[in-house]
Protein backbone atom coordinates (compact mmCIF):
# COMPACT_ATOMS: atom_id res chain seq x y z
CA UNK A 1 -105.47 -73.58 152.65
CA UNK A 2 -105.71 -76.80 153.17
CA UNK A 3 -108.18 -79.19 150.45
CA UNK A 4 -109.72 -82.10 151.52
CA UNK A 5 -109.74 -85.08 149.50
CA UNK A 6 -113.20 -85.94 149.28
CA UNK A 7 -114.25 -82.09 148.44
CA UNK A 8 -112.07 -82.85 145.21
CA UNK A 9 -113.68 -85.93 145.13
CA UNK A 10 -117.28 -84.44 145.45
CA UNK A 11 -116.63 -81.03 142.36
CA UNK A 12 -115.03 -83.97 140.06
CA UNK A 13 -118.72 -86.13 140.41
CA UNK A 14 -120.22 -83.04 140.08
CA UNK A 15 -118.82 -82.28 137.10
CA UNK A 16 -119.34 -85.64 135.61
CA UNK A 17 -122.86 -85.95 136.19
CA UNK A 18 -123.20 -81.93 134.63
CA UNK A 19 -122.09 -83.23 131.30
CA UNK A 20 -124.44 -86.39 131.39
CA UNK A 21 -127.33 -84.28 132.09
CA UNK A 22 -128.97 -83.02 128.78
CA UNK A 23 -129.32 -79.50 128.11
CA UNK A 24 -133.28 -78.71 128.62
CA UNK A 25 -134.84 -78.42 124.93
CA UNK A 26 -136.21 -74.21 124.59
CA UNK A 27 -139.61 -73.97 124.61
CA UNK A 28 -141.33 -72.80 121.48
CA UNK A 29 -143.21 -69.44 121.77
CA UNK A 30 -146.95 -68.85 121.67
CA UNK A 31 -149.85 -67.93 119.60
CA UNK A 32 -151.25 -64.26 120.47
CA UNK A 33 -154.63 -63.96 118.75
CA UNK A 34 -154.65 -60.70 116.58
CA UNK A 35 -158.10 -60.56 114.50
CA UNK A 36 -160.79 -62.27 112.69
CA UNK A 37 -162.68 -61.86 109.68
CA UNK A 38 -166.69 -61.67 109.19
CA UNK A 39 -168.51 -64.63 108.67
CA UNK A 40 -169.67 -63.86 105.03
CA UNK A 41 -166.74 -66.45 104.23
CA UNK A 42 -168.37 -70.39 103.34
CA UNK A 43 -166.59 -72.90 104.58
CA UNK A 44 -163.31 -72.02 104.35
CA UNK A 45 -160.72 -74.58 103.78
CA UNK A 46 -157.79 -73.42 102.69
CA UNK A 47 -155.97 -70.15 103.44
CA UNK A 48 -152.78 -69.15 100.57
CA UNK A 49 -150.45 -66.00 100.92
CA UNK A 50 -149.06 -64.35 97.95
CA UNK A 51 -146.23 -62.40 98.92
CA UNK A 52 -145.96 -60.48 95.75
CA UNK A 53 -149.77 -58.51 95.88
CA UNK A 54 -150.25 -59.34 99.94
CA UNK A 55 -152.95 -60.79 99.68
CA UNK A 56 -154.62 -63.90 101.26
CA UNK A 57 -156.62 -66.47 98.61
CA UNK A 58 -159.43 -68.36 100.74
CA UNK A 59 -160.92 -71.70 98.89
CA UNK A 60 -164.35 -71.16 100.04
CA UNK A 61 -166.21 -75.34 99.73
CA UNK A 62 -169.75 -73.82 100.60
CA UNK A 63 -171.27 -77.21 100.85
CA UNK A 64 -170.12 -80.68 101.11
CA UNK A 65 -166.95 -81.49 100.35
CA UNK A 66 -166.53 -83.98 97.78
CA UNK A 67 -170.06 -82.77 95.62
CA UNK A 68 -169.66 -81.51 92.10
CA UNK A 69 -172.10 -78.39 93.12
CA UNK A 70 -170.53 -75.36 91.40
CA UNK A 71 -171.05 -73.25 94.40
CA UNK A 72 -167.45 -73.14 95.39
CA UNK A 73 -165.79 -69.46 95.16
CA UNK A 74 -162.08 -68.34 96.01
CA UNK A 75 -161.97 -65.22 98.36
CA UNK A 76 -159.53 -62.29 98.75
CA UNK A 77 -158.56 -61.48 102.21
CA UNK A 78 -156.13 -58.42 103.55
CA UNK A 79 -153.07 -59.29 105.98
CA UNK A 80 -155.51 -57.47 108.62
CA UNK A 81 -158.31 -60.13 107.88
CA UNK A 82 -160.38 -57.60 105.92
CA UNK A 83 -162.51 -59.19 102.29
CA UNK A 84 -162.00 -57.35 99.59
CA UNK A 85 -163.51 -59.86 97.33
CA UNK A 86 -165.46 -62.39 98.66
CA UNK A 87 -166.48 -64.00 95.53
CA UNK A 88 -162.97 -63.30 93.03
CA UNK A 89 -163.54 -66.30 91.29
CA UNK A 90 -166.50 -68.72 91.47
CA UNK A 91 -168.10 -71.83 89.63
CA UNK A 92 -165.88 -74.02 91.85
CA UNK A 93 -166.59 -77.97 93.03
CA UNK A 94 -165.55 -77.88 96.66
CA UNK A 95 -161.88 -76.01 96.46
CA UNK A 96 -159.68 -77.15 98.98
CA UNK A 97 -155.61 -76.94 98.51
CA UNK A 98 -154.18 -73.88 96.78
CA UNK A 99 -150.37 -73.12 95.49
CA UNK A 100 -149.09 -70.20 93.11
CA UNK A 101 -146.22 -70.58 90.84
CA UNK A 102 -145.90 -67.64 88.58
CA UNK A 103 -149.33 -65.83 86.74
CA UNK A 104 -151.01 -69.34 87.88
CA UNK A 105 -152.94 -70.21 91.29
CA UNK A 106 -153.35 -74.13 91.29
CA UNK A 107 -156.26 -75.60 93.09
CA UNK A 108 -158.12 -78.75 93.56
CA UNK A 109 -161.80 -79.26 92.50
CA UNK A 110 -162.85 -82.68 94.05
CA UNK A 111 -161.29 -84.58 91.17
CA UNK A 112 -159.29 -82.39 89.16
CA UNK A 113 -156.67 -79.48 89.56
CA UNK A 114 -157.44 -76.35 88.34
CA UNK A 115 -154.86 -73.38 86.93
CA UNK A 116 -156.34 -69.73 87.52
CA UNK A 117 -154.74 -67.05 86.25
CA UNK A 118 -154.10 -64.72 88.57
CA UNK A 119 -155.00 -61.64 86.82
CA UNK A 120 -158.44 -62.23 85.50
CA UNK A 121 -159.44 -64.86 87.86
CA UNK A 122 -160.74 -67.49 84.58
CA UNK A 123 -159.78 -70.76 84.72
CA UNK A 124 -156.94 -71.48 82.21
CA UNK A 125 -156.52 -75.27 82.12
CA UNK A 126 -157.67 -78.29 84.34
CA UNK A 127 -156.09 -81.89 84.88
CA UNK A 128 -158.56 -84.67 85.44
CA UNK A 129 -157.81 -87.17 88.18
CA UNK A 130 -157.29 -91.00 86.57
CA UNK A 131 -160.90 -92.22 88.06
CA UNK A 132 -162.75 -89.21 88.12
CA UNK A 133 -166.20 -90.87 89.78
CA UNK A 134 -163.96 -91.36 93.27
CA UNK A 135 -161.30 -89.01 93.60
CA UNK A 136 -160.75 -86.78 96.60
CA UNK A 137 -158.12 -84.18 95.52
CA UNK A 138 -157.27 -82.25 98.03
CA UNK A 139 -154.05 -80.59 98.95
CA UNK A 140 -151.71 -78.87 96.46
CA UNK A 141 -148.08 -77.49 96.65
CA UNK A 142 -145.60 -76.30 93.97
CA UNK A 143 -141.83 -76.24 94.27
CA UNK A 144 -139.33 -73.97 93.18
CA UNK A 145 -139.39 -75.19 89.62
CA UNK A 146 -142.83 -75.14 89.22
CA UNK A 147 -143.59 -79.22 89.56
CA UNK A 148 -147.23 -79.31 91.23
CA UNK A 149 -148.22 -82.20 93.90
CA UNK A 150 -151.66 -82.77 94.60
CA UNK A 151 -153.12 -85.12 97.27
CA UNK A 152 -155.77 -87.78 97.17
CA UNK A 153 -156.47 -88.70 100.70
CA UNK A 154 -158.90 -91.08 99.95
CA UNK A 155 -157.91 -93.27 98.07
CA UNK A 156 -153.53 -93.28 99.10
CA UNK A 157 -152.36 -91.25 96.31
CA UNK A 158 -149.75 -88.25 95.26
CA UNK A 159 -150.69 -86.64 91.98
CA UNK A 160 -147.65 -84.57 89.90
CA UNK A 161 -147.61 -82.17 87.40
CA UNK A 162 -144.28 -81.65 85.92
CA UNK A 163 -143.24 -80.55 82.49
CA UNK A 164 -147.06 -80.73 81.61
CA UNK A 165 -147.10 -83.94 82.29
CA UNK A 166 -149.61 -84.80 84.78
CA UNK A 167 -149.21 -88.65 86.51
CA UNK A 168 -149.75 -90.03 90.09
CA UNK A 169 -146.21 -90.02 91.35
CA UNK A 170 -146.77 -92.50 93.99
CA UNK A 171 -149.73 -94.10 95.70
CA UNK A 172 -150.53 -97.31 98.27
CA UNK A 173 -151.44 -97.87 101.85
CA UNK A 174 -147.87 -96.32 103.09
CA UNK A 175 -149.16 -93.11 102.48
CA UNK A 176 -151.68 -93.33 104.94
CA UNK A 177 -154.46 -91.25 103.79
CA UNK A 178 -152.59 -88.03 102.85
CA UNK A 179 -153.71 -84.56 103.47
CA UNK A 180 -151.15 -81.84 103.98
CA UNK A 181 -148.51 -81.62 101.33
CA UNK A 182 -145.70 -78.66 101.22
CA UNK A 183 -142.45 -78.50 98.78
CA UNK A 184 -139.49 -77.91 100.65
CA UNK A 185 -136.73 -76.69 97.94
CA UNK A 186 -136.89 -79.21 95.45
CA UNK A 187 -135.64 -82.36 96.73
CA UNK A 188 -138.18 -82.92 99.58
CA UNK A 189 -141.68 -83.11 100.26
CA UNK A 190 -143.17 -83.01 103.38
CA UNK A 191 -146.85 -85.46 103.48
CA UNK A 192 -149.65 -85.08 106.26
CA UNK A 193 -150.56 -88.53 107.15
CA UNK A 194 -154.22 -88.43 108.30
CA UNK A 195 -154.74 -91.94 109.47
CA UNK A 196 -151.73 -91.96 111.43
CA UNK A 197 -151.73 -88.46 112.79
CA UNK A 198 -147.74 -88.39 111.16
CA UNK A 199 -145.78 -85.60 109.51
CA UNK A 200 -143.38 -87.27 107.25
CA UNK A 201 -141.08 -86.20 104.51
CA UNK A 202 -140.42 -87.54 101.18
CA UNK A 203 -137.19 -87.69 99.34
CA UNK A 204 -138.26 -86.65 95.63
CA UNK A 205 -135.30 -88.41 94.17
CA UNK A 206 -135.52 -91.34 95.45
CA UNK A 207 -139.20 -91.34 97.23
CA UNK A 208 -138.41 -93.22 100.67
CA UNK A 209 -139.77 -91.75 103.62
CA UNK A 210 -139.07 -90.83 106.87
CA UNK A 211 -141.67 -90.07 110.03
CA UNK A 212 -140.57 -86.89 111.43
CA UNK A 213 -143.40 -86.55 114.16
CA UNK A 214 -146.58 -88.22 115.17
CA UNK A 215 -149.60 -88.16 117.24
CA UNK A 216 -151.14 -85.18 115.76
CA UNK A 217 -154.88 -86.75 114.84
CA UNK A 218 -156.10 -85.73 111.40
CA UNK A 219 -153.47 -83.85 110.34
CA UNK A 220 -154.41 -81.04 108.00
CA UNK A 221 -152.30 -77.76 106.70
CA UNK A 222 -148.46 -78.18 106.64
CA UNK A 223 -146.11 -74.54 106.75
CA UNK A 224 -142.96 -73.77 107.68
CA UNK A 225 -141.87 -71.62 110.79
CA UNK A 226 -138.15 -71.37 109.95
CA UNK A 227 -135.00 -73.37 110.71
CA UNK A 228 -136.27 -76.79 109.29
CA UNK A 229 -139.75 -76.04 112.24
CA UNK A 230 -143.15 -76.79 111.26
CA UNK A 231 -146.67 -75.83 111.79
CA UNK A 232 -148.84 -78.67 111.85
CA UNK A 233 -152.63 -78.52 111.88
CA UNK A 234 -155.23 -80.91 113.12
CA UNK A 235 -158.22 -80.83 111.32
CA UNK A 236 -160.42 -81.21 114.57
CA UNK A 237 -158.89 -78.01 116.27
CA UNK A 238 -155.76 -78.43 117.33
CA UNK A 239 -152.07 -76.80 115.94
CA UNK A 240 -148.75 -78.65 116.71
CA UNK A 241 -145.51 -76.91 116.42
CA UNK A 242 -142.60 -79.34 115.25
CA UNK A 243 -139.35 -79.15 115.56
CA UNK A 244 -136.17 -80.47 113.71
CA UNK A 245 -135.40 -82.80 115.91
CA UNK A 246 -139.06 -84.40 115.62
CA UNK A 247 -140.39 -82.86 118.94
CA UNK A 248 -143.64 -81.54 118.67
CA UNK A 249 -145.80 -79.05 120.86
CA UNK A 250 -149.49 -78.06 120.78
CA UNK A 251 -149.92 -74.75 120.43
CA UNK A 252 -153.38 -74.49 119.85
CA UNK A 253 -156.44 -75.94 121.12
CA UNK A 254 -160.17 -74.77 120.26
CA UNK A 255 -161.89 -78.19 120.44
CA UNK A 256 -163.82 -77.29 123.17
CA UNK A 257 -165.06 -74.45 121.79
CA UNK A 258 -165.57 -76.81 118.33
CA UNK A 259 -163.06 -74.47 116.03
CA UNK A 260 -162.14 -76.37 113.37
CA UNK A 261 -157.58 -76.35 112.25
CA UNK A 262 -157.93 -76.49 108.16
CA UNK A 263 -155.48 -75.99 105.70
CA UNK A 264 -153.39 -73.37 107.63
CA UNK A 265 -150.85 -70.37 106.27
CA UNK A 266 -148.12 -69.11 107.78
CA UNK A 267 -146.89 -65.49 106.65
CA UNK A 268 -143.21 -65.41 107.94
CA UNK A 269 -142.40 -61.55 108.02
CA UNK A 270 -145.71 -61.04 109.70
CA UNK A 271 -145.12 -63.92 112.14
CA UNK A 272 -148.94 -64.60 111.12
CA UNK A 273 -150.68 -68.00 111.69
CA UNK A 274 -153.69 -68.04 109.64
CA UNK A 275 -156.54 -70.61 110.39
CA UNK A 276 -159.75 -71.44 108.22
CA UNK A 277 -162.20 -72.53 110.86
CA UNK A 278 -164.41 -74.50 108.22
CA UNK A 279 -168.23 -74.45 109.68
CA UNK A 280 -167.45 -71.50 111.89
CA UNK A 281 -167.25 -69.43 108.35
CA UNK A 282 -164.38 -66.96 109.15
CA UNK A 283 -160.55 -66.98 109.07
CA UNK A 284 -158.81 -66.37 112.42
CA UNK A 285 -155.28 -64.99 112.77
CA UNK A 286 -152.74 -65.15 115.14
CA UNK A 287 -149.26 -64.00 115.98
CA UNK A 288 -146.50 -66.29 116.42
CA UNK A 289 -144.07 -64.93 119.94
């Protein structure tokens, strides 16, 4: 058989330009909507899993959100969105972040942090924010060692608890308004940036910071999906999946319907998203293909 030169010519070009062009980036999966609870919940803020009883903790605010009005309650909440205490603990100032390390669940109370013991539901010990008048605490995470961060995202500052030792750890305009915290092992933290719409990480070492995505409005809830992927919620009703590599898809979208994105959950061997929906009063739970 006879080739012809420029056929050579033509598969070698080919072949050239196949390398240059970059391999398309796989489309995350979807959110399948699975249930819903009742509305008996009160604003519901913030949604926490506990892997070792399976159970959901809801911070209930049940009125505004910064007033000292007592009438804040944590709720109990089946994986299949059923309340099996709506009022487990109450006596609360507008709860909003949860984390558990241990016997303890940690959660903010406008402008202090609050340990619970987890068997009796009593408050065991509280930390007072440095100007208690104007604090906003709001998020909370603990790492694997037990150190406890805590948000104030209104006035640019990042609370920690270690050792008993309770301190803001950093604070400043560069934090732009932060929201969302989440441990990741115990080297990094990963910061909500509400006034930039930003999901950024923080190097606990050495604290510098790096912008991993942006765009995302008033970023809310941070969790993890899995393989360094993030779920990223936007207060006003929106959820952003995030990748590694900094790209970032919406994945949910119930503005129109006005559905508010709070402080999300994400229950890995369920695959469950689980979204507070503030004023509409219920949580709302969806499966992650």
């Amino acid at each position: 058989m006879k080739i012809r030169p420029f056929t050579v010519l033509i598969s070698l070009l080919g072949f050239g330009l196949a390398a240059f062009i970059p391999a398309e980036r796989p489309k995350p999966g979807k959110l399948v909507k699975v249930w819903e609870t009742d509305t008996t919940l009160r604003t519901p803020e913030s949604v926490l899993f506990d892997d070792r009883t399976n159970t959901l903790y809801v911070a209930n605010i049940d009125g505004k959100a910064d007033e000292l009005d007592g009438s804040g309650f944590i709720s109990k909440v089946s994986l299949d969105g059923k309340i099996e205490n709506l009022r487990w603990t109450s006596g609360l100032n507008a709860p909003k972040g949860m984390g558990i390390y241990k016997n303890r669940l940690y959660v903010t109370d406008v402008y202090r942090l609050i340990a619970i013991n987890l068997e009796t539901g009593q408050a065991e010990k509280t930390w007072d924010a440095i100007d208690q008048k104007s604090a906003f605490l709001n998020d909370v995470t603990v790492d694997k060692e037990g150190t406890v961060y805590v948000s104030d995202s209104r006035f640019d500052k990042l609370y920690r608890l270690k050792d008993d030792k309770w301190e803001v750890w950093m604070d400043g305009e560069q934090l732009n308004k932060p929201n969302g915290v989440l441990a990741v092992g115990k080297d990094k933290l990963m910061i909500g940036s509400t006034k930039t719409g930003a999901l950024r990480s923080v190097d606990t070492n050495t604290k510098t910071m790096m912008t991993i995505a942006d765009g995302m409005a008033a970023t809310d809830g941070i969790v993890p999906e899995g393989k360094n992927n993030y779920f990223v919620s936007d207060w006003n009703g929106q959820v952003f999946h995030v990748g590694a590599d900094g790209s970032k898809q919406q994945v949910l979208d119930t503005r129109a319907d006005k559905v508010n994105t709070a402080d999300i959950e994400y229950v890995a061997k369920k695959k469950l998203l689980v979204i507070p929906t503030f004023f509409k009063n219920k949580l709302v739970a969806y499966r992650w293909e």
